[in-house]
Protein backbone atom coordinates (compact mmCIF):
# COMPACT_ATOMS: atom_id res chain seq x y z
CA UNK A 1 0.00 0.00 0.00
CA UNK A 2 0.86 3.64 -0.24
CA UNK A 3 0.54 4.90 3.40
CA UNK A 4 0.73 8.75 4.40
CA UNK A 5 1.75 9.61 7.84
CA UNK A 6 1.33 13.26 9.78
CA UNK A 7 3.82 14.10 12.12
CA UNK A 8 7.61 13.00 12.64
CA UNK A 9 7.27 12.56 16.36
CA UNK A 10 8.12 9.05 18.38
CA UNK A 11 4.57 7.93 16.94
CA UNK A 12 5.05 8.67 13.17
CA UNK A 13 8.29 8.38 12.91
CA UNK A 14 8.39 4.91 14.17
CA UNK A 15 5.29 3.91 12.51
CA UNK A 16 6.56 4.95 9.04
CA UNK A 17 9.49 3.61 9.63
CA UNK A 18 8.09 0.11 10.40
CA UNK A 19 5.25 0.29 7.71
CA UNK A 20 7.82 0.68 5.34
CA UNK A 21 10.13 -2.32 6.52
CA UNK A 22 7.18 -4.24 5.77
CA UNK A 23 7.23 -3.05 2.28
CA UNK A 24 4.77 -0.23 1.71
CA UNK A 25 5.64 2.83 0.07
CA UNK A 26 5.43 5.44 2.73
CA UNK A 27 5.89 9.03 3.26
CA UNK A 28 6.01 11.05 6.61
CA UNK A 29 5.15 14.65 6.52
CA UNK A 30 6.06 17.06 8.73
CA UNK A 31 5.59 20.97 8.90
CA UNK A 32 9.00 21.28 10.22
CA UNK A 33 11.64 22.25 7.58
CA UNK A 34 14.32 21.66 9.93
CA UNK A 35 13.36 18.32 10.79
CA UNK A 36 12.58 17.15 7.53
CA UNK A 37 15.88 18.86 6.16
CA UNK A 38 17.52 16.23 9.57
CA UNK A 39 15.84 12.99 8.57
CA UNK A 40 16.71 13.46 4.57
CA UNK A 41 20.21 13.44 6.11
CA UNK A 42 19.54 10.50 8.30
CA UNK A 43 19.98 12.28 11.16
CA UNK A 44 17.33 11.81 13.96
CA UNK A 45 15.34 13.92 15.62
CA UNK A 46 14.94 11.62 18.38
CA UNK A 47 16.71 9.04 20.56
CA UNK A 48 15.54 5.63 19.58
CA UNK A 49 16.85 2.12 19.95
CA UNK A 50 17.62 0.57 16.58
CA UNK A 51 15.33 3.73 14.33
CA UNK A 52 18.48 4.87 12.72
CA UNK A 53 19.70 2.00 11.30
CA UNK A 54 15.55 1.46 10.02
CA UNK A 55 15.56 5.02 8.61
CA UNK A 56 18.72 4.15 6.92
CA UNK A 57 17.43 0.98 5.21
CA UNK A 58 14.25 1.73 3.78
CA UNK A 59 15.29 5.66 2.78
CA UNK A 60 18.19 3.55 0.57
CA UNK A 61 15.42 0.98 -0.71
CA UNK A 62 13.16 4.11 -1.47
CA UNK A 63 10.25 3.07 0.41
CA UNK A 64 10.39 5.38 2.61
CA UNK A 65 10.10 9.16 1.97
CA UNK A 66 10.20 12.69 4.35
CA UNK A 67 8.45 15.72 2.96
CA UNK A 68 6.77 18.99 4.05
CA UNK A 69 3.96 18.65 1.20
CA UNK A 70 1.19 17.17 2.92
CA UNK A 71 -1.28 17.46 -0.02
CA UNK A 72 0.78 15.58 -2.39
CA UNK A 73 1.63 13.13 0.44
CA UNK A 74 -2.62 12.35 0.39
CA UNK A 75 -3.12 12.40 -3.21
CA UNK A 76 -1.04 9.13 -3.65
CA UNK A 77 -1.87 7.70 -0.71
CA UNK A 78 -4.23 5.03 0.19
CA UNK A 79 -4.43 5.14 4.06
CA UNK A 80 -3.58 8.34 5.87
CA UNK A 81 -2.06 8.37 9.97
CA UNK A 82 -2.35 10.87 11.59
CA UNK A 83 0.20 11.05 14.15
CA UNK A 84 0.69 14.65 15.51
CA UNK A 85 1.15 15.56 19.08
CA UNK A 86 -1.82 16.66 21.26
CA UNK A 87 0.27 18.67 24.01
CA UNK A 88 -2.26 19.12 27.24
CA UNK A 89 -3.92 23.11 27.60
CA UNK A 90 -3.51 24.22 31.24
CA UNK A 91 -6.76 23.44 32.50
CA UNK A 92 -5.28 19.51 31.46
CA UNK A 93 -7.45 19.42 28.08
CA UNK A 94 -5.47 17.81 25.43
CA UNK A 95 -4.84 20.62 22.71
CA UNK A 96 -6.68 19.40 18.94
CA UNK A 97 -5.48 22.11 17.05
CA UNK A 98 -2.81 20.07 15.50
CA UNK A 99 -5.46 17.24 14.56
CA UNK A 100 -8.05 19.69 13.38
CA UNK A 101 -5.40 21.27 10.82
CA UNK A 102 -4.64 17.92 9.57
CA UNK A 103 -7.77 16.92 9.05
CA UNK A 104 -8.36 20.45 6.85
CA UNK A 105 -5.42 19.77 4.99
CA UNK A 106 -6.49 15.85 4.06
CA UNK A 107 -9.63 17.07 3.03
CA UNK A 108 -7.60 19.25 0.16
CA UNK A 109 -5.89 16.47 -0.60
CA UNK A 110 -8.73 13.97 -0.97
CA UNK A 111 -8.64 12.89 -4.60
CA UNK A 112 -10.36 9.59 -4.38
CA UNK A 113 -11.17 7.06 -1.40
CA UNK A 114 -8.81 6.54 1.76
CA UNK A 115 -9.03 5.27 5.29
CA UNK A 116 -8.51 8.06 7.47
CA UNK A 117 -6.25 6.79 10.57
CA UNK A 118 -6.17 8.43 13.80
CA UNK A 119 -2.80 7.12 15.65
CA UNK A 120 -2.43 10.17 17.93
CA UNK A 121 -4.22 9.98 21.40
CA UNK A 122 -7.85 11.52 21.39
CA UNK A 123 -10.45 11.75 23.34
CA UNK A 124 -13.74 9.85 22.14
CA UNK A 125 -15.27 11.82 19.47
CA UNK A 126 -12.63 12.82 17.72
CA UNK A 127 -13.41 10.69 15.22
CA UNK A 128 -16.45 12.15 14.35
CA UNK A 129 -14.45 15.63 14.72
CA UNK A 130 -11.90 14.68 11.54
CA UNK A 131 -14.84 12.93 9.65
CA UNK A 132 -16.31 17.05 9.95
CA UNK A 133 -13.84 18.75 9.15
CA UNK A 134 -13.18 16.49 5.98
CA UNK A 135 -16.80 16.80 4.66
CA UNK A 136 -16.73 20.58 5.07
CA UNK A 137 -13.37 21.22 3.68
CA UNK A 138 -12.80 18.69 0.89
CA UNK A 139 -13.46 19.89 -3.06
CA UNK A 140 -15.98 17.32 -3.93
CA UNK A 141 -17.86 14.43 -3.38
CA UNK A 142 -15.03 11.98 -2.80
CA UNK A 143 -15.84 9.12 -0.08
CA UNK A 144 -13.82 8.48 2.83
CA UNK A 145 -13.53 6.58 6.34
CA UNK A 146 -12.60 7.56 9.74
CA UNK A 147 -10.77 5.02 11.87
CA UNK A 148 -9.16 4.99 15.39
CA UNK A 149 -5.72 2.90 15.64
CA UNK A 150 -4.46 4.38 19.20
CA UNK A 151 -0.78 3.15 19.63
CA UNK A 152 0.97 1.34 22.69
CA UNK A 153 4.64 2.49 22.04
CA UNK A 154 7.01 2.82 25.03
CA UNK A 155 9.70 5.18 24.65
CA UNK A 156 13.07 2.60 24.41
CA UNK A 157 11.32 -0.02 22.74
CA UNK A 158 8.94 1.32 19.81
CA UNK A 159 10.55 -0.63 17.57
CA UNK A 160 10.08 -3.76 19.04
CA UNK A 161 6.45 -2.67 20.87
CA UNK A 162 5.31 -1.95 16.94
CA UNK A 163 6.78 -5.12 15.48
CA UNK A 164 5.47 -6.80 18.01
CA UNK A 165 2.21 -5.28 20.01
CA UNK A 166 0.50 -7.06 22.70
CA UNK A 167 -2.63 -6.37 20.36
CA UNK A 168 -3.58 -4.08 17.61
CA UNK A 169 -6.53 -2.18 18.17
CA UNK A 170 -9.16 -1.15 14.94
CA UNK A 171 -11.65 0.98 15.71
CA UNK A 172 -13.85 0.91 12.83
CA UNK A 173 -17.15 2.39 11.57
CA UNK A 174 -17.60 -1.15 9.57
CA UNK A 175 -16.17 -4.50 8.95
CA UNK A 176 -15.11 -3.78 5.05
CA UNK A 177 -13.20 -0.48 6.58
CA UNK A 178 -11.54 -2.78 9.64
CA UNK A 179 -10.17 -5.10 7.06
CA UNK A 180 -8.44 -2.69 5.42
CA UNK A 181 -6.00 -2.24 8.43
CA UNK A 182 -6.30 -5.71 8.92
CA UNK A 183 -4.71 -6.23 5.55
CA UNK A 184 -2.02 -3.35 6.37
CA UNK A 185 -1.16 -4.81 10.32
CA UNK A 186 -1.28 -8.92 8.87
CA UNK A 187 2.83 -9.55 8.21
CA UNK A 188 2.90 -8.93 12.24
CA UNK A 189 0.42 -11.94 12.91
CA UNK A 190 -1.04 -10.08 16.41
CA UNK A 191 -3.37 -10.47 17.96
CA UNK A 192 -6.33 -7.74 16.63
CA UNK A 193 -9.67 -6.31 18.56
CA UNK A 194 -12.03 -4.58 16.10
CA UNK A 195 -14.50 -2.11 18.01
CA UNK A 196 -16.04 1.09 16.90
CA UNK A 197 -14.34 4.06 16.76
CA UNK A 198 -15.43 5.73 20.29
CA UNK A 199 -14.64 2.24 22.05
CA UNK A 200 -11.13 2.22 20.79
CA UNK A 201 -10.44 5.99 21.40
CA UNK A 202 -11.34 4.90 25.20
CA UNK A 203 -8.91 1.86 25.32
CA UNK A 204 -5.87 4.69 24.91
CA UNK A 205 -6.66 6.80 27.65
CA UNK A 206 -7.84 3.68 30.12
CA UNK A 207 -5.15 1.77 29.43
CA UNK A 208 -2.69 4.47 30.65
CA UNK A 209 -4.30 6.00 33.40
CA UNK A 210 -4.76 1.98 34.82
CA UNK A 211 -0.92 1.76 34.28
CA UNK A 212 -0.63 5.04 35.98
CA UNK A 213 -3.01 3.89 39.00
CA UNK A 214 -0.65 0.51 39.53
CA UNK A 215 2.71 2.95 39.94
CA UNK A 216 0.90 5.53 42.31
CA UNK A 217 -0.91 2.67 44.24
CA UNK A 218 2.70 1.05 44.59
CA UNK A 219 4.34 4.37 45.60
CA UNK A 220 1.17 5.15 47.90
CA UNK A 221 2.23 2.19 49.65
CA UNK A 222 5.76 2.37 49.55
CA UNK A 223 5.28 5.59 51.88
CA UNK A 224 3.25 3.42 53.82
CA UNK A 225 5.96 0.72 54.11
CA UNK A 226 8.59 4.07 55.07
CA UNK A 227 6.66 4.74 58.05
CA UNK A 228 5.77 1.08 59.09
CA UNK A 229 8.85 -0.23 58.60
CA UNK A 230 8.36 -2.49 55.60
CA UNK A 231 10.26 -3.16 52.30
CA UNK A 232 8.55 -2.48 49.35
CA UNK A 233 10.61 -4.58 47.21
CA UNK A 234 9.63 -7.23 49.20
CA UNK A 235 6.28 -6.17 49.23
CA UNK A 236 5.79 -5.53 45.81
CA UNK A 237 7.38 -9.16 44.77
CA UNK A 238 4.79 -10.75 47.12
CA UNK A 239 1.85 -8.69 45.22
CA UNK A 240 3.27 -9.15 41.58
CA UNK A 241 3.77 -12.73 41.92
CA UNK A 242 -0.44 -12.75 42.42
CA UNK A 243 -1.57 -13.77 38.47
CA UNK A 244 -4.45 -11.28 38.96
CA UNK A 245 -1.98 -8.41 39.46
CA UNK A 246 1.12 -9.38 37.80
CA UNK A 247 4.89 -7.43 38.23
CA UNK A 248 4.65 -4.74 35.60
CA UNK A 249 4.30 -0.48 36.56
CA UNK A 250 5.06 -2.00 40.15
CA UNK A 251 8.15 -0.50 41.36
CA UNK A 252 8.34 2.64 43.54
CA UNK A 253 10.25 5.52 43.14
CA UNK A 254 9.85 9.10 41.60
CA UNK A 255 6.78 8.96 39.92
CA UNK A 256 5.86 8.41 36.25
CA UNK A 257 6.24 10.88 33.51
CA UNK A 258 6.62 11.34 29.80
CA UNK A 259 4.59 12.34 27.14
CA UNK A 260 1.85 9.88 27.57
CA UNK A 261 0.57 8.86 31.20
CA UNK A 262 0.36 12.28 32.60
CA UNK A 263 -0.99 14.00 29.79
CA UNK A 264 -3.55 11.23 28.65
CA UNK A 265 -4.64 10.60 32.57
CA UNK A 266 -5.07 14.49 33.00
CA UNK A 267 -7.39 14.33 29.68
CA UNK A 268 -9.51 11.30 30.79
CA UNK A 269 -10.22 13.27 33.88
CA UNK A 270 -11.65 16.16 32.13
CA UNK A 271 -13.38 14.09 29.88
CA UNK A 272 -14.94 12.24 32.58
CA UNK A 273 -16.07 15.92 34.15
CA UNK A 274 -17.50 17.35 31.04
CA UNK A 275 -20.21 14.23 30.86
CA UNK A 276 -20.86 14.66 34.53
CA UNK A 277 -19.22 12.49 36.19
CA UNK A 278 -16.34 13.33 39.20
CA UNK A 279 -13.17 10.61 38.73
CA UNK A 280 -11.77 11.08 42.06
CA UNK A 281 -10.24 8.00 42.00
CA UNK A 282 -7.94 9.13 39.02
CA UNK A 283 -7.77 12.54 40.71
CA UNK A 284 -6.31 10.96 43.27
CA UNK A 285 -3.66 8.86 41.43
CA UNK A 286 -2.35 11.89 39.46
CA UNK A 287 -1.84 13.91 43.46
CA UNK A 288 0.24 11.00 44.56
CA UNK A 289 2.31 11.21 40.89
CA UNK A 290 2.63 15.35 42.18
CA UNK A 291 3.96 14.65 45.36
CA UNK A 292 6.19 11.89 45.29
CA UNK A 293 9.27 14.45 44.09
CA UNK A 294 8.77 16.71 46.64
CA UNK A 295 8.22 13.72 50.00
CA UNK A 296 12.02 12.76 48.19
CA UNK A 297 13.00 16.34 48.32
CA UNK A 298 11.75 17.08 52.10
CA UNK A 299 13.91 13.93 53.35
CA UNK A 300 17.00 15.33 51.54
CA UNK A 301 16.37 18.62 53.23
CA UNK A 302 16.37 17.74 56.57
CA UNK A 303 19.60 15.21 55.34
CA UNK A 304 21.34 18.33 54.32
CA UNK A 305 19.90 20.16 57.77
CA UNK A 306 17.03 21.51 56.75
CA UNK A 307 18.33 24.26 54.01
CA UNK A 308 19.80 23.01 50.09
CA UNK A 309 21.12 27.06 50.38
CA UNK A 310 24.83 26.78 49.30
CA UNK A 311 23.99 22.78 48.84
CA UNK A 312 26.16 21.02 46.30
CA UNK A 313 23.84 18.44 44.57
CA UNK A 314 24.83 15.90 41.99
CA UNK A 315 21.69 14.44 39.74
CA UNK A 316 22.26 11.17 37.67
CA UNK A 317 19.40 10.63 35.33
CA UNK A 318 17.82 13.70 33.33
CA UNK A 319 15.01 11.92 30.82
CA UNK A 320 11.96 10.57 32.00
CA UNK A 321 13.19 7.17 32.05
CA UNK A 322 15.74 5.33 30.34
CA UNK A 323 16.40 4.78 26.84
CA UNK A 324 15.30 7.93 26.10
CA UNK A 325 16.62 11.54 25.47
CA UNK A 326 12.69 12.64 26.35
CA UNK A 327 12.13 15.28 28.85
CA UNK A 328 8.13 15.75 28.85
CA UNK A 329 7.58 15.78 32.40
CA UNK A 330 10.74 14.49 33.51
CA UNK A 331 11.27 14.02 37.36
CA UNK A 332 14.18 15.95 37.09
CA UNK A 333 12.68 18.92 35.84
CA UNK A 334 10.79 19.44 39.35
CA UNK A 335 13.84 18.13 41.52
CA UNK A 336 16.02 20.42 39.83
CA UNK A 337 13.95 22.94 39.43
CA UNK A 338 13.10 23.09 43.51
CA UNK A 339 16.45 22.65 44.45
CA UNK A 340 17.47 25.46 42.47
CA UNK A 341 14.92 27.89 43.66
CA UNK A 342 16.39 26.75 47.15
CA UNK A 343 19.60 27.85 46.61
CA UNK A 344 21.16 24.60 45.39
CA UNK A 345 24.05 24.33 42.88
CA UNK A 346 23.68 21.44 40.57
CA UNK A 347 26.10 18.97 38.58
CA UNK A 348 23.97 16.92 36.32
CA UNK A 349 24.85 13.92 34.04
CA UNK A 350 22.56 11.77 31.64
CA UNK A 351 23.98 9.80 28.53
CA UNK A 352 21.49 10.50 26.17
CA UNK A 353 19.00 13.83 27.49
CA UNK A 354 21.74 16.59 28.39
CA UNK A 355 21.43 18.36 25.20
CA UNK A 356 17.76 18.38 25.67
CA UNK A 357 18.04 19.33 29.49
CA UNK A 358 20.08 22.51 28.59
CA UNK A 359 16.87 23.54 27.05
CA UNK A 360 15.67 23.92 29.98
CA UNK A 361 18.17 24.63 32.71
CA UNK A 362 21.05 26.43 30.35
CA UNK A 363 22.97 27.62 33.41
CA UNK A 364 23.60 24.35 35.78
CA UNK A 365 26.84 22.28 35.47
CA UNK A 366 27.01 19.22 33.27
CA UNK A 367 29.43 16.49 33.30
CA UNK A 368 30.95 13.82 31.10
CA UNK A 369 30.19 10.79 33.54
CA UNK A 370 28.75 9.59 36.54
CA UNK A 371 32.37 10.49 38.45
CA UNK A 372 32.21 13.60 37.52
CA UNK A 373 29.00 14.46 38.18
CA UNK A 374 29.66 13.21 41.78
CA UNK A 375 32.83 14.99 42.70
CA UNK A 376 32.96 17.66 45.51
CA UNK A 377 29.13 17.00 46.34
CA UNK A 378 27.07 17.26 49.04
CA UNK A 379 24.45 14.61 48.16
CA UNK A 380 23.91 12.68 45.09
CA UNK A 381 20.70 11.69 43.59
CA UNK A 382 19.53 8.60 41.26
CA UNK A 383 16.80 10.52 39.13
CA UNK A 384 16.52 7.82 35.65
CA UNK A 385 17.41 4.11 36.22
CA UNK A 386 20.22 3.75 33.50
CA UNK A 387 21.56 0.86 33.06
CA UNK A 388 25.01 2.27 33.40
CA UNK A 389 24.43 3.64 36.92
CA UNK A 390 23.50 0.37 38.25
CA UNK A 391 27.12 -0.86 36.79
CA UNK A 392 28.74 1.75 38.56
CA UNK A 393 32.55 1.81 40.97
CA UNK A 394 30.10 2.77 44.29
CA UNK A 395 33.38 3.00 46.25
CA UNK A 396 35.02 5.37 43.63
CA UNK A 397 31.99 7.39 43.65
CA UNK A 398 32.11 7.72 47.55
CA UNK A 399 36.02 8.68 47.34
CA UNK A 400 35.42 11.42 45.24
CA UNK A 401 32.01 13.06 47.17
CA UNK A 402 32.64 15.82 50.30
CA UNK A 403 29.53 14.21 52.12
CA UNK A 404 28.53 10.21 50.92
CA UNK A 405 24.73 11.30 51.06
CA UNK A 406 23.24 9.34 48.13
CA UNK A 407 19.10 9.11 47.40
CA UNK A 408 18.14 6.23 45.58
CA UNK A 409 14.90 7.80 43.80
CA UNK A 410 14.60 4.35 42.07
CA UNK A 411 16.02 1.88 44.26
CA UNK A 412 18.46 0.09 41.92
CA UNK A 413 21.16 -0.47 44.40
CA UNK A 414 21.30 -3.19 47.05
CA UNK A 415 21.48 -0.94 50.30
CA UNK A 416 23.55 -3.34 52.57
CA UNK A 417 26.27 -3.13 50.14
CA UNK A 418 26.15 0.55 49.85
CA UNK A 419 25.86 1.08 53.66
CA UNK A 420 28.41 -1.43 54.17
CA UNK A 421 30.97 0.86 51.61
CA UNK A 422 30.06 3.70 53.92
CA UNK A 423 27.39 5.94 52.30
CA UNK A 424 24.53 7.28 53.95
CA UNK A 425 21.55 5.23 51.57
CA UNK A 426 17.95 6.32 51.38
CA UNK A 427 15.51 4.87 49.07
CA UNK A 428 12.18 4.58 48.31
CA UNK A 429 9.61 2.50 50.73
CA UNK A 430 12.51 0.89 52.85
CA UNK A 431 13.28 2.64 56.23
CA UNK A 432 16.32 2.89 57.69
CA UNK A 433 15.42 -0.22 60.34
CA UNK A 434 14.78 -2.29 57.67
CA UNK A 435 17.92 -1.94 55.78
CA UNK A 436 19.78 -2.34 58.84
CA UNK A 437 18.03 -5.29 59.58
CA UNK A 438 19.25 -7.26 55.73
């Protein structure tokens, strides 16, 4: 097939990219000059796993194809994604302006039938949206369909969680219309659910905001387990090992982030308030997410003796989580961000997100490595569980700190060896009693 995709973002990018290994002819558009100008020089815009080397292969094979001309894009095309980003407005609303203008400028570019795809995140109804804005805007009488296809990509492993998806969901006004994804998605062999459109536009957003409920649950009760005196690693291998709740979005720590589960639970919320109906329970789950950072913070204040003022703070792990150089609604952002506004100097070191980080915080102190990063501090601070950090020489990293004060914000190390090197180790959901007690 010839497949048109909106938006160069982890979603369309990746999609293209994979659509295209499976030998359709396939071309993302993008509004951006300079990032179109990046990928026709192979050069991503994003950090992901294995996408250069896909990019790579399929530009050389000419299947796939970057290009700011949208119209001509639809014209040859016989399904069109759309895959733009729906950033949340303040009041947590996701933003549709980017859908809406795609949908105007398909319509101009609707020369005979296509499948309409919506592969961004959208609230139910915005199905019925594009399908409006189509049939006001396009030049004549040309038939089209309107189909939801929400995507289950995790940042690190796109590739793979698009190659291989737990299931493939169709939201469809009609069987003839479903099959024509089902053709498209058949060299994965997946598992596919075909629903209408408003029923698969619903499985998005309550998908996430569950996954987002299992980490604040388990970091509701790791604070519990702090002031109890449990583990919650222990605890949490006792409940995931229960078939009926299973291991995944389990572990405590910081808090989730990223483009997806706080935007997407924020917007299920105030869709669940426009139709009347209060979710407190999700209302609840996003205040634990908000105040996980800043229960870490207040234990390394009093730590430090009550004041980060003229504080020394090392921060390992910048993006959201690893395998990633994505910042949208990091962790770090608020911990540095607090700690700063407290008077707090900051050495910082990621090994993918620093470029992105000096975005935001242009004037802190970034370093080539871990060791770096640590020397001279006051306290050091596990933000993003890299793989590398976990690998690290704990004793070298103690040599080189002024005070071995180190907060585990994801509890990746094993505390009796730390405590036994010397450091003063804090975690997440295991109290000092307990630790001393292993």
């Amino acid at each position: 097939m010839n497949i048109c995709v909106i938006g160069t973002g982890y979603v369309g990018l990746v999609t293209g990219c994979v659509f295209s290994d499976l030998g359709n002819e396939v071309y993302c558009v993008d509004n951006n000059p300079e990032k179109i100008a990046m990928l026709e020089r192979g050069e991503m815009p994003i950090y992901e796993p294995g996408l250069e080397e896909l990019v790579k292969r399929n530009v050389d094979d000419k299947r796939l194809f970057f290009t700011q001309d949208l119209r001509k894009s639809v014209e040859r095309s016989d399904v069109v994604f759309i895959a733009v980003g729906t950033p949340p407005k303040p009041n947590g609303d996701p933003d549709m302006s980017f859908v809406s203008a795609a949908a105007n400028e398909i319509a101009a570019g609707l020369n005979r039938y296509k499948v309409i795809v919506n592969k961004s995140t959208v609230p139910v109804g915005t199905g019925n949206l594009v399908r409006e804005i189509i049939e006001k805007n396009r030049p004549n009488d040309v038939n089209f369909d309107v189909v939801s296809n929400p995507e289950f990509l995790r940042e690190g492993s796109a590739i793979k969680d698009t190659l291989e998806p737990d299931r493939i969901v169709i939201g469809a006004p009609n069987q003839v219309v479903a099959m024509k994804l089902l053709e498209l998605y058949a060299p994965l062999e997946r598992p596919m659910l075909i629903t209408d459109v408003a029923s698969a536009e619903m499985i998005k957003y309550a998908s996430n905001a569950f996954l987002a409920t299992k980490i604040s649950f388990s970091n509701a009760i790791a604070n519990i387990c702090e002031a109890v005196g449990a583990d919650i690693v222990q605890v949490i291998k006792g409940m995931g090992s229960d078939s009926r709740i299973g291991p995944a979005f389990l572990n405590a720590g910081l808090g989730y982030g990223g483009s997806c589960f706080p935007k997407d639970s924020s917007a299920l919320a105030q869709t669940a308030e426009k139709h009347g109906y209060d979710f407190t329970l999700l209302k609840a789950v996003m205040e634990v997410n908000r105040e996980q950072p800043k229960r870490f913070l207040n234990r390394l204040r009093t730590e430090l003796g009550g004041t980060f003022e003229g504080k020394s703070v090392g921060v390992l792990g910048l993006a959201f989580k690893p395998n990633t150089d994505d910042m949208r609604d990091a962790k770090s952002v608020d911990i540095i961000t607090d700690l700063l506004s407290e008077g707090a100097s900051i050495s910082a070191y990621d090994p993918i997100a620093m470029e992105n980080t000096r975005k935001i915080f242009p004037h802190i102190r970034y370093t080539k490595n871990a060791y770096e990063a640590a020397h001279g501090m006051d306290a050091l601070l596990i933000v993003t569980e890299w793989n590398e950090f976990k690998l690290l020489d704990m004793e070298r990293i103690k040599s080189v700190m002024k005070t071995p004060l180190l907060f585990d914000g994801r509890n990746i190390y094993d505390p009796a060896k730390l405590r036994k090197i010397g450091f003063n180790y804090h975690c997440i959901g295991r109290t000092t009693a307990t630790l001393l007690s292993k």
